[in-house]
Protein backbone atom coordinates (compact mmCIF):
# COMPACT_ATOMS: atom_id res chain seq x y z
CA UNK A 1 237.48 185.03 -9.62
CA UNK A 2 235.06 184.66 -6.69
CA UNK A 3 234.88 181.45 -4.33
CA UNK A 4 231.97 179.77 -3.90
CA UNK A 5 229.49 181.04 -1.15
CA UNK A 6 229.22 178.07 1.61
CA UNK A 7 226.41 176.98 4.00
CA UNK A 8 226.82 176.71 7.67
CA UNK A 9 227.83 173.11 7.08
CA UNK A 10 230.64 174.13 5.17
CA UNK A 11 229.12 172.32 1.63
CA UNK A 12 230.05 174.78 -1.23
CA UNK A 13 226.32 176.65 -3.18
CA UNK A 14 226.78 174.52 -5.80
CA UNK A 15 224.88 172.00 -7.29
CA UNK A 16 224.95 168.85 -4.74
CA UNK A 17 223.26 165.70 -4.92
CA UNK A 18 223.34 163.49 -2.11
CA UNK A 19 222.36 160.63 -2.61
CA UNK A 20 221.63 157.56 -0.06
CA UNK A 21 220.59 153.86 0.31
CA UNK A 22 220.87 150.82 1.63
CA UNK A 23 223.04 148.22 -0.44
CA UNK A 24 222.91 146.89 -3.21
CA UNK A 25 220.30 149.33 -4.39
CA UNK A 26 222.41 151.02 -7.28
CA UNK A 27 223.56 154.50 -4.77
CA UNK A 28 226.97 153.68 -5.97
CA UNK A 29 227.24 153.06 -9.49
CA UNK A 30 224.08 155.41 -10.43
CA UNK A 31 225.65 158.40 -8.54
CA UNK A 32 228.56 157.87 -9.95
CA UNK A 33 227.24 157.83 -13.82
CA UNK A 34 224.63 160.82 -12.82
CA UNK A 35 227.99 162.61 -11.89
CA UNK A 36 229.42 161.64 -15.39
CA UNK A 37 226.31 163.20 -16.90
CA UNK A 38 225.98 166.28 -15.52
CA UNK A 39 230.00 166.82 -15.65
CA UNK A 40 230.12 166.91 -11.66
CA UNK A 41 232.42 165.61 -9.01
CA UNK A 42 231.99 162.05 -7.61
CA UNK A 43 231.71 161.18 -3.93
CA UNK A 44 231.70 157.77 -2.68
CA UNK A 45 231.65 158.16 1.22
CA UNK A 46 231.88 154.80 1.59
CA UNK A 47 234.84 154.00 -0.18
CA UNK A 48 236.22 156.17 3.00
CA UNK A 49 235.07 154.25 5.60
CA UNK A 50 236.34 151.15 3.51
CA UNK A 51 239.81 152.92 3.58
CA UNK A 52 240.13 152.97 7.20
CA UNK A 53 239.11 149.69 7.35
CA UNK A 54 241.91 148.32 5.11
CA UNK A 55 244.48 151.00 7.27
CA UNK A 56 243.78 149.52 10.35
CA UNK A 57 243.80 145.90 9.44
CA UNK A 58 247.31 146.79 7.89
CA UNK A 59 248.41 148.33 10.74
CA UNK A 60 247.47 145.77 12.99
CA UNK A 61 244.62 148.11 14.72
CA UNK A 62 241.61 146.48 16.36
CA UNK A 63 238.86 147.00 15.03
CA UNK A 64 236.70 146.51 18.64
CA UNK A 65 238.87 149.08 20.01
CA UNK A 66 236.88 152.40 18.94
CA UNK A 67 239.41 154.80 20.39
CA UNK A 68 242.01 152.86 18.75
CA UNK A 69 240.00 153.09 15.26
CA UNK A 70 239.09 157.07 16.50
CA UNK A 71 243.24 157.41 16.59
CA UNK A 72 243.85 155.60 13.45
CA UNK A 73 241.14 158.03 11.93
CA UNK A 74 242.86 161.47 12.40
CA UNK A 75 246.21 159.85 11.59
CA UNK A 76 244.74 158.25 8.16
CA UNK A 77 246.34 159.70 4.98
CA UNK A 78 243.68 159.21 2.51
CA UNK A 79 243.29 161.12 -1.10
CA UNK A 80 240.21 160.18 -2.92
CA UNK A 81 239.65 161.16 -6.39
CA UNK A 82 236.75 162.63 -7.68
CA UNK A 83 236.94 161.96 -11.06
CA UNK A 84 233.83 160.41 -11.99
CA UNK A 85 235.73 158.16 -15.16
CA UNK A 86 238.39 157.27 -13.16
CA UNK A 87 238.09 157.37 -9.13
CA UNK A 88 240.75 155.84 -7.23
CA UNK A 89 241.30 155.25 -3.56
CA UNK A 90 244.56 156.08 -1.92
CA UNK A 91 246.22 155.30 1.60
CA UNK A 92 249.64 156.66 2.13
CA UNK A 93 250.19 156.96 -1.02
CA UNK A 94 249.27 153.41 -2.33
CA UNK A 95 246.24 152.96 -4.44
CA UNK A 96 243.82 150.16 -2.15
CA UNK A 97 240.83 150.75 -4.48
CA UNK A 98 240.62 147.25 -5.30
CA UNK A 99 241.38 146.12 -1.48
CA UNK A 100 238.81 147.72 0.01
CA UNK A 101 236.37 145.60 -1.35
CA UNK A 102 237.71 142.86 -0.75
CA UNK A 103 235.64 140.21 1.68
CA UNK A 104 237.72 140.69 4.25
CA UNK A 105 237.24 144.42 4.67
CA UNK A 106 233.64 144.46 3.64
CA UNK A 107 233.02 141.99 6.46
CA UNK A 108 234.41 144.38 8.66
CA UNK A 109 233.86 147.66 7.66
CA UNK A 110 230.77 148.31 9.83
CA UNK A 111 232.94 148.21 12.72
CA UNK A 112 234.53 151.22 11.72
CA UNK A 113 231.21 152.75 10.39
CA UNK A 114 229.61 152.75 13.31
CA UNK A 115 232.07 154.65 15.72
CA UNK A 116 230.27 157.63 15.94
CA UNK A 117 234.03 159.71 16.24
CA UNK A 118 235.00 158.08 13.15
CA UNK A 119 232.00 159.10 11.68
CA UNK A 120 232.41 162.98 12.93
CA UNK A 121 235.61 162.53 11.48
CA UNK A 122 234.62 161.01 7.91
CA UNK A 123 232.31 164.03 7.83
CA UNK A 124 234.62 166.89 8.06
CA UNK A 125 236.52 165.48 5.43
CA UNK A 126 233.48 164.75 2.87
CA UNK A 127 232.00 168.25 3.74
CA UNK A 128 235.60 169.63 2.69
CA UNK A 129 235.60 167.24 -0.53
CA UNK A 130 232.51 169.04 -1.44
CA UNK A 131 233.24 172.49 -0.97
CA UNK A 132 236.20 171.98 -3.52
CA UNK A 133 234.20 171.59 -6.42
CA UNK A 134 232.46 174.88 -6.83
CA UNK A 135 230.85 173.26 -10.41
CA UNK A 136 228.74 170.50 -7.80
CA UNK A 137 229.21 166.69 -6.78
CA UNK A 138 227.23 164.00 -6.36
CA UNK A 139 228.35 162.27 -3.11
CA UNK A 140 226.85 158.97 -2.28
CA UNK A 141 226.51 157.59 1.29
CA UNK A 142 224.64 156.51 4.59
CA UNK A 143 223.76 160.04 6.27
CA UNK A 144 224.61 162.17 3.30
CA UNK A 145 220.93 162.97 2.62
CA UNK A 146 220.65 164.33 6.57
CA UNK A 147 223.84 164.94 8.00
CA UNK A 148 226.57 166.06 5.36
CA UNK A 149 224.62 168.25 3.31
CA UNK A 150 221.46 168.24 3.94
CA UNK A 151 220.74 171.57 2.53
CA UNK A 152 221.01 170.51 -0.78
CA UNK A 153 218.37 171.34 -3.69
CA UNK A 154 218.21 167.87 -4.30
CA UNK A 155 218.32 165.02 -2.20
CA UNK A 156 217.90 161.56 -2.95
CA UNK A 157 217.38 157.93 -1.11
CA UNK A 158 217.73 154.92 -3.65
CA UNK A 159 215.60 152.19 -2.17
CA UNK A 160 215.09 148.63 -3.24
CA UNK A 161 213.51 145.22 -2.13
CA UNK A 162 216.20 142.95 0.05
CA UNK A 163 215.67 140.22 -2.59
CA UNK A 164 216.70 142.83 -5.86
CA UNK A 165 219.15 144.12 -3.92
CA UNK A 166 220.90 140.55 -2.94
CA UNK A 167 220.35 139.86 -6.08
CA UNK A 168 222.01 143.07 -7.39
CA UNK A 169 224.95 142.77 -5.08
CA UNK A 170 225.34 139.03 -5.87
CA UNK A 171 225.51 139.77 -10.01
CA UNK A 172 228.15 142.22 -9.03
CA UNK A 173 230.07 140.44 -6.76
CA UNK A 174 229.61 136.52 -8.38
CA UNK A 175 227.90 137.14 -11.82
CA UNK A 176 224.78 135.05 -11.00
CA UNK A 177 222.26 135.04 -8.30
CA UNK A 178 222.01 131.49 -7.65
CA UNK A 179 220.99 130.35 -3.72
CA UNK A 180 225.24 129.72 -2.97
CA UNK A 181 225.89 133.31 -4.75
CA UNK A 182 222.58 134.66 -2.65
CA UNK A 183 223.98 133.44 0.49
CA UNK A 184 227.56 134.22 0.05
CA UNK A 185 226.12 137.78 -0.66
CA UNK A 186 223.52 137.66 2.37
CA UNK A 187 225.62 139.24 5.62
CA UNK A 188 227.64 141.84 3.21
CA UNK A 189 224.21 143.03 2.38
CA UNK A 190 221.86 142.40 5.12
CA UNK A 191 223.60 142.03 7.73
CA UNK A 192 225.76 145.50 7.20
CA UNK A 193 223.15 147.44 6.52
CA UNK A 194 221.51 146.70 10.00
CA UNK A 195 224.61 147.18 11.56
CA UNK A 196 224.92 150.48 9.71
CA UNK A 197 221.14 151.53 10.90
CA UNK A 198 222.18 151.97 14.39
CA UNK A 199 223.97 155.14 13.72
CA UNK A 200 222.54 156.25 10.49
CA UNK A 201 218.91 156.30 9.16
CA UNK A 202 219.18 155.42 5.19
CA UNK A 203 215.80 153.39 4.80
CA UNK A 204 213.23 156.00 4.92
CA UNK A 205 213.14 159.23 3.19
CA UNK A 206 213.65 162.13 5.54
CA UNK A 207 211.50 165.32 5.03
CA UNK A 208 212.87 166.99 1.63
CA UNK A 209 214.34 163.54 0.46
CA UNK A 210 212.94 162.10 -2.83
CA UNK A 211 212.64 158.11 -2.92
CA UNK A 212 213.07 156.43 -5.76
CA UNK A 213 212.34 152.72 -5.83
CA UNK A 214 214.86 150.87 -8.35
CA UNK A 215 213.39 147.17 -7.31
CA UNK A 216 212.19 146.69 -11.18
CA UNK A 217 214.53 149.65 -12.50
CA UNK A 218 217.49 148.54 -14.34
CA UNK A 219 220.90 150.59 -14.10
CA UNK A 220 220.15 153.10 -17.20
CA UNK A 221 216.05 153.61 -15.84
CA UNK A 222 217.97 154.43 -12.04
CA UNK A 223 220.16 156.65 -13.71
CA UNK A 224 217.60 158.42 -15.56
CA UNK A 225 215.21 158.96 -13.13
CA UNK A 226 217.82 160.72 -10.73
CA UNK A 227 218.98 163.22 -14.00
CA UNK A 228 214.53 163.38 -14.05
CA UNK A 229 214.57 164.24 -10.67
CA UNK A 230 217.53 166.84 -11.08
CA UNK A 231 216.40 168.68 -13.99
CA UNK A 232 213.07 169.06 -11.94
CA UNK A 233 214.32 170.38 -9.13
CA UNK A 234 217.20 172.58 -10.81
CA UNK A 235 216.98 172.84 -14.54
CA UNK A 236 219.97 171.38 -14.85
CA UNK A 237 220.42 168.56 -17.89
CA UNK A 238 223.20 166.33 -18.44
CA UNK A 239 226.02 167.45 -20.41
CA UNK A 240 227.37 164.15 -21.91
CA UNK A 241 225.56 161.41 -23.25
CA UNK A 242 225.05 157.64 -22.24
């Protein structure tokens, strides 16, 4: 049987679909479902820079020092499943899927997302994730549009106005989007995704990237217009149903 051909990235010829935005604009859980769909790998990037987090906080690493976070990178044993019904996050053998997003680490996590070595690093290892699914993946994440594959036949940045997405996030997070679950929702939204902007561009389409606006969308309308947008571009339909 023949291995996948791969591009100068390293991204295996399949079908991939990056796809990017800023919080709390429905990247995560509609990639995630579009994978489901179209019976393809799941990527969440960020769930990797949420690991690290978590690893150096438990080992006592801080978080200011960025050669110290750099060191703590290379040495991090992380497996992430791709599963798209089941994904699970594990560090050194423990499953952390539900401590990564806790406060704590999501109030933290830019720190380690914007040290550009841990990002080199981070991108080795999603480019690797990718190339092991010959079928395809949808990988979600800051510079996956323009830096991990950005070859790909389809390409997409999930966009949304700051008050849907607070409110999005805040649903999530508190189930209601009154002004204390607004506010309490305010810095991991706002506040991390301008931290995040310094070292990645995620709120406006590159050249080749298709922006789709899910302000007024709800989750099965987001989900459907990126399977629109990949039958489109590739003939390719979803093999399961909602």
């Amino acid at each position: 049987m023949s291995t996948p051909e791969t591009d100068v990235h390293g991204c295996a010829s399949s079908l991939v679909v990056p796809v990017a935005g800023p919080s709390g604009s429905g990247e995560a859980r509609g990639s995630r479902e579009a994978a489901r769909r179209l019976g393809l790998a799941y990527l969440d990037t960020g769930a990797m820079y949420r690991a690290l987090a978590w690893w150096c906080l438990d080992q006592h690493v801080d978080l200011h020092d960025r050669a110290a976070v750099a060191g703590a990178g290379e040495r991090l044993p992380l497996v992430i499943t791709t599963d798209p019904t089941e994904v699970h996050v594990l560090v050194d053998g423990a499953d952390v899927s539900e401590q990564i997003r806790s406060t704590g680490v999501s109030e933290q996590v830019s720190l380690v997302a914007t040290n550009l070595a841990v990002r080199e690093q981070m991108r080795r290892r999603q480019r690797a994730l990718i190339a092991e699914h010959p079928v395809g993946t949808v990988a979600e994440g800051r510079d996956i549009t323009t830096v991990v594959a950005p070859d790909a036949a389809v390409r997409v940045l999930l966009t949304a106005s700051e008050q849907a997405r607070l409110e999005r996030r805040a649903r999530e997070l508190h189930g209601s989007t009154d002004d204390d679950a607004l506010a309490a929702t305010h810095d991991q939204v706002v506040r991390r995704d301008r931290d995040d902007s310094t070292v990645s561009q995620f709120a406006v389409a590159a050249d080749g990237v298709v922006t789709i606006d899910s302000s007024g969308l709800g989750f099965e309308q987001v989900v459907d217009a990126v399977l629109a947008l990949v039958e489109q571009r590739t003939g390719r339909r979803p093999v399961v149903t909602a």
